[in-house]
C-alpha atoms as a PDB file:
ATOM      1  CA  UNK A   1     172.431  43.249-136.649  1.00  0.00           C
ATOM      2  CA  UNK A   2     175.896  42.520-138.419  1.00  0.00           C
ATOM      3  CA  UNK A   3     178.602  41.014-136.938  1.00  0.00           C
ATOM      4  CA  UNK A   4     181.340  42.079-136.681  1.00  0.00           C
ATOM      5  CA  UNK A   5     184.517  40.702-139.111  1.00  0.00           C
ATOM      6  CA  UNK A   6     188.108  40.900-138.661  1.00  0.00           C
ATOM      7  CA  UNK A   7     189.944  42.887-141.439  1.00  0.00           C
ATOM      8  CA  UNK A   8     193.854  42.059-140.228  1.00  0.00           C
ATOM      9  CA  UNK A   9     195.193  38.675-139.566  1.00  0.00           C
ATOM     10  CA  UNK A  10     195.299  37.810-135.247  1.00  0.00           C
ATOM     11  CA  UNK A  11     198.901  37.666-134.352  1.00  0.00           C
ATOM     12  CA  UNK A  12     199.411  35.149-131.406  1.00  0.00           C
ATOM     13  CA  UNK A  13     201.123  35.830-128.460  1.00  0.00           C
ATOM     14  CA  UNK A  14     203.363  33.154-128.209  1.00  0.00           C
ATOM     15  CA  UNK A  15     205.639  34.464-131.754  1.00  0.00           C
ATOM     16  CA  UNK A  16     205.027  38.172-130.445  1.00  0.00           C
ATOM     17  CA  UNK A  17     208.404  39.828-129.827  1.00  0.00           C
ATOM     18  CA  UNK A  18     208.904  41.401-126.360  1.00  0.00           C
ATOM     19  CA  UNK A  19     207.547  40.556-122.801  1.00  0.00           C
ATOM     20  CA  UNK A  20     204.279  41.054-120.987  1.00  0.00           C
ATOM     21  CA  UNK A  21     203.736  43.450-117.870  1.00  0.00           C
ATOM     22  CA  UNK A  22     201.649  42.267-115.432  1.00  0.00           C
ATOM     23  CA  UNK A  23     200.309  45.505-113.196  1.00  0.00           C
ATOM     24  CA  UNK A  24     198.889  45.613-109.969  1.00  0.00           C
ATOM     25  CA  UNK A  25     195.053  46.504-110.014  1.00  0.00           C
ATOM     26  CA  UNK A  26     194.611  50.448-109.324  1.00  0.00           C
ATOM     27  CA  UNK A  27     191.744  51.515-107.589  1.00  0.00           C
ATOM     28  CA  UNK A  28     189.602  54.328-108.762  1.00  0.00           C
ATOM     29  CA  UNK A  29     188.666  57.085-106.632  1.00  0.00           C
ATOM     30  CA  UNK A  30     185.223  58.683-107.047  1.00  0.00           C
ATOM     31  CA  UNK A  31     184.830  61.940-108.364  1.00  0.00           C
ATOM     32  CA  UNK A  32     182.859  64.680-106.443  1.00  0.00           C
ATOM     33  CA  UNK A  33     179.968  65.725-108.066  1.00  0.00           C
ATOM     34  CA  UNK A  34     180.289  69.545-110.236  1.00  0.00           C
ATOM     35  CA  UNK A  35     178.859  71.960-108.779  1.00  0.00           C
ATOM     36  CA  UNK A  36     176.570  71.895-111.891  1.00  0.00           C
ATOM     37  CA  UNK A  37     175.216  69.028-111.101  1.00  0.00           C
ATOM     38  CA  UNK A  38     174.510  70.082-108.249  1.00  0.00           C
ATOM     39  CA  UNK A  39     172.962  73.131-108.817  1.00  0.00           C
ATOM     40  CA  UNK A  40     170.995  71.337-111.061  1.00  0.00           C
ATOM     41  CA  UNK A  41     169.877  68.561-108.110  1.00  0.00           C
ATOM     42  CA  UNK A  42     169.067  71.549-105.485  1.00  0.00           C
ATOM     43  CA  UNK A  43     167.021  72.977-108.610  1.00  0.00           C
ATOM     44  CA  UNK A  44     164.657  69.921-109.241  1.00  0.00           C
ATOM     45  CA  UNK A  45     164.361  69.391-105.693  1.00  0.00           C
ATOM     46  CA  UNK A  46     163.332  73.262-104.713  1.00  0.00           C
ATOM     47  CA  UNK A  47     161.366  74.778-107.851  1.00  0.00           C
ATOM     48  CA  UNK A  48     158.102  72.394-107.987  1.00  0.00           C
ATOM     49  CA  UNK A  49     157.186  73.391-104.320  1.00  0.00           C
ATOM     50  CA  UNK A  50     158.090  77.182-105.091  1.00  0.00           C
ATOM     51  CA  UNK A  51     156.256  77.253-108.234  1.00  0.00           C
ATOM     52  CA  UNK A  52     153.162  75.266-106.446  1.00  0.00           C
ATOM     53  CA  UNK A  53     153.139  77.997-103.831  1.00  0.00           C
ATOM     54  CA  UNK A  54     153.324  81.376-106.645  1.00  0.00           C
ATOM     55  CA  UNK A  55     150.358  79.262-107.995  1.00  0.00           C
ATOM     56  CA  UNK A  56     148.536  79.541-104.692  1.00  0.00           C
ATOM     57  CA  UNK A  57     149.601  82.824-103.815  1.00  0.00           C
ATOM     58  CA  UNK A  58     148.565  84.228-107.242  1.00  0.00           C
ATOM     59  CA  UNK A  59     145.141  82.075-106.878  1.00  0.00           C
ATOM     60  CA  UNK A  60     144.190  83.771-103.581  1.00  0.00           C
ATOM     61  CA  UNK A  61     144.949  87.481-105.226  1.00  0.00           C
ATOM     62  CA  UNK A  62     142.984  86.624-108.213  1.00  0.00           C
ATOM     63  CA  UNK A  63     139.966  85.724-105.820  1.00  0.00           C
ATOM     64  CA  UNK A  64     140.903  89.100-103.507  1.00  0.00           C
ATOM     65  CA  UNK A  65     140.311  91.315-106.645  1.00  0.00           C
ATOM     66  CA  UNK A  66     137.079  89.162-108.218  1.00  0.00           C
ATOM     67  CA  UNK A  67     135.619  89.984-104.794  1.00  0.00           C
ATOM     68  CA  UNK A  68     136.336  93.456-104.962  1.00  0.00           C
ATOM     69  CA  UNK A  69     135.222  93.971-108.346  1.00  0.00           C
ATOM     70  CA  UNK A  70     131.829  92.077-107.503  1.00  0.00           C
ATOM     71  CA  UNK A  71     130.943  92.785-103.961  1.00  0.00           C
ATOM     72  CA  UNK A  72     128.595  90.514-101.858  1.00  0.00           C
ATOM     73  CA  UNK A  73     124.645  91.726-101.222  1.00  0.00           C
END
């Protein structure tokens, strides 16, 4: 990896015209989550159990009609 190089001279502080600011620390509030992401939580948490239960409920049809179509002796 290349490091990096300075293209312009450093200017010091001390010969810098002007003065320095000093703030107070601000503190940062937390943003709410969008309702895309949440959306997109409630989706990952509720599609995997309602797609493994289609799967079941289109297993037990599939069985329901070979049964019909080849009936027991």
């Amino acid at each position: 990896m290349k490091q990096a190089q300075r293209k312009q001279p450093v200017v010091s502080v001390d010969n810098a015209p002007g003065e320095v600011i000093i703030l107070p620390p601000v503190q940062v509030r937390r943003t709410t989550p969008t309702v895309t992401r949440w959306l997109r939580e409630l989706t990952q948490r509720l599609l995997p159990p309602l797609l493994g239960l289609g799967v079941l409920l289109l297993a037990g049809s599939w069985r329901r009609c070979i049964a019909k179509a080849f009936p027991r002796r």
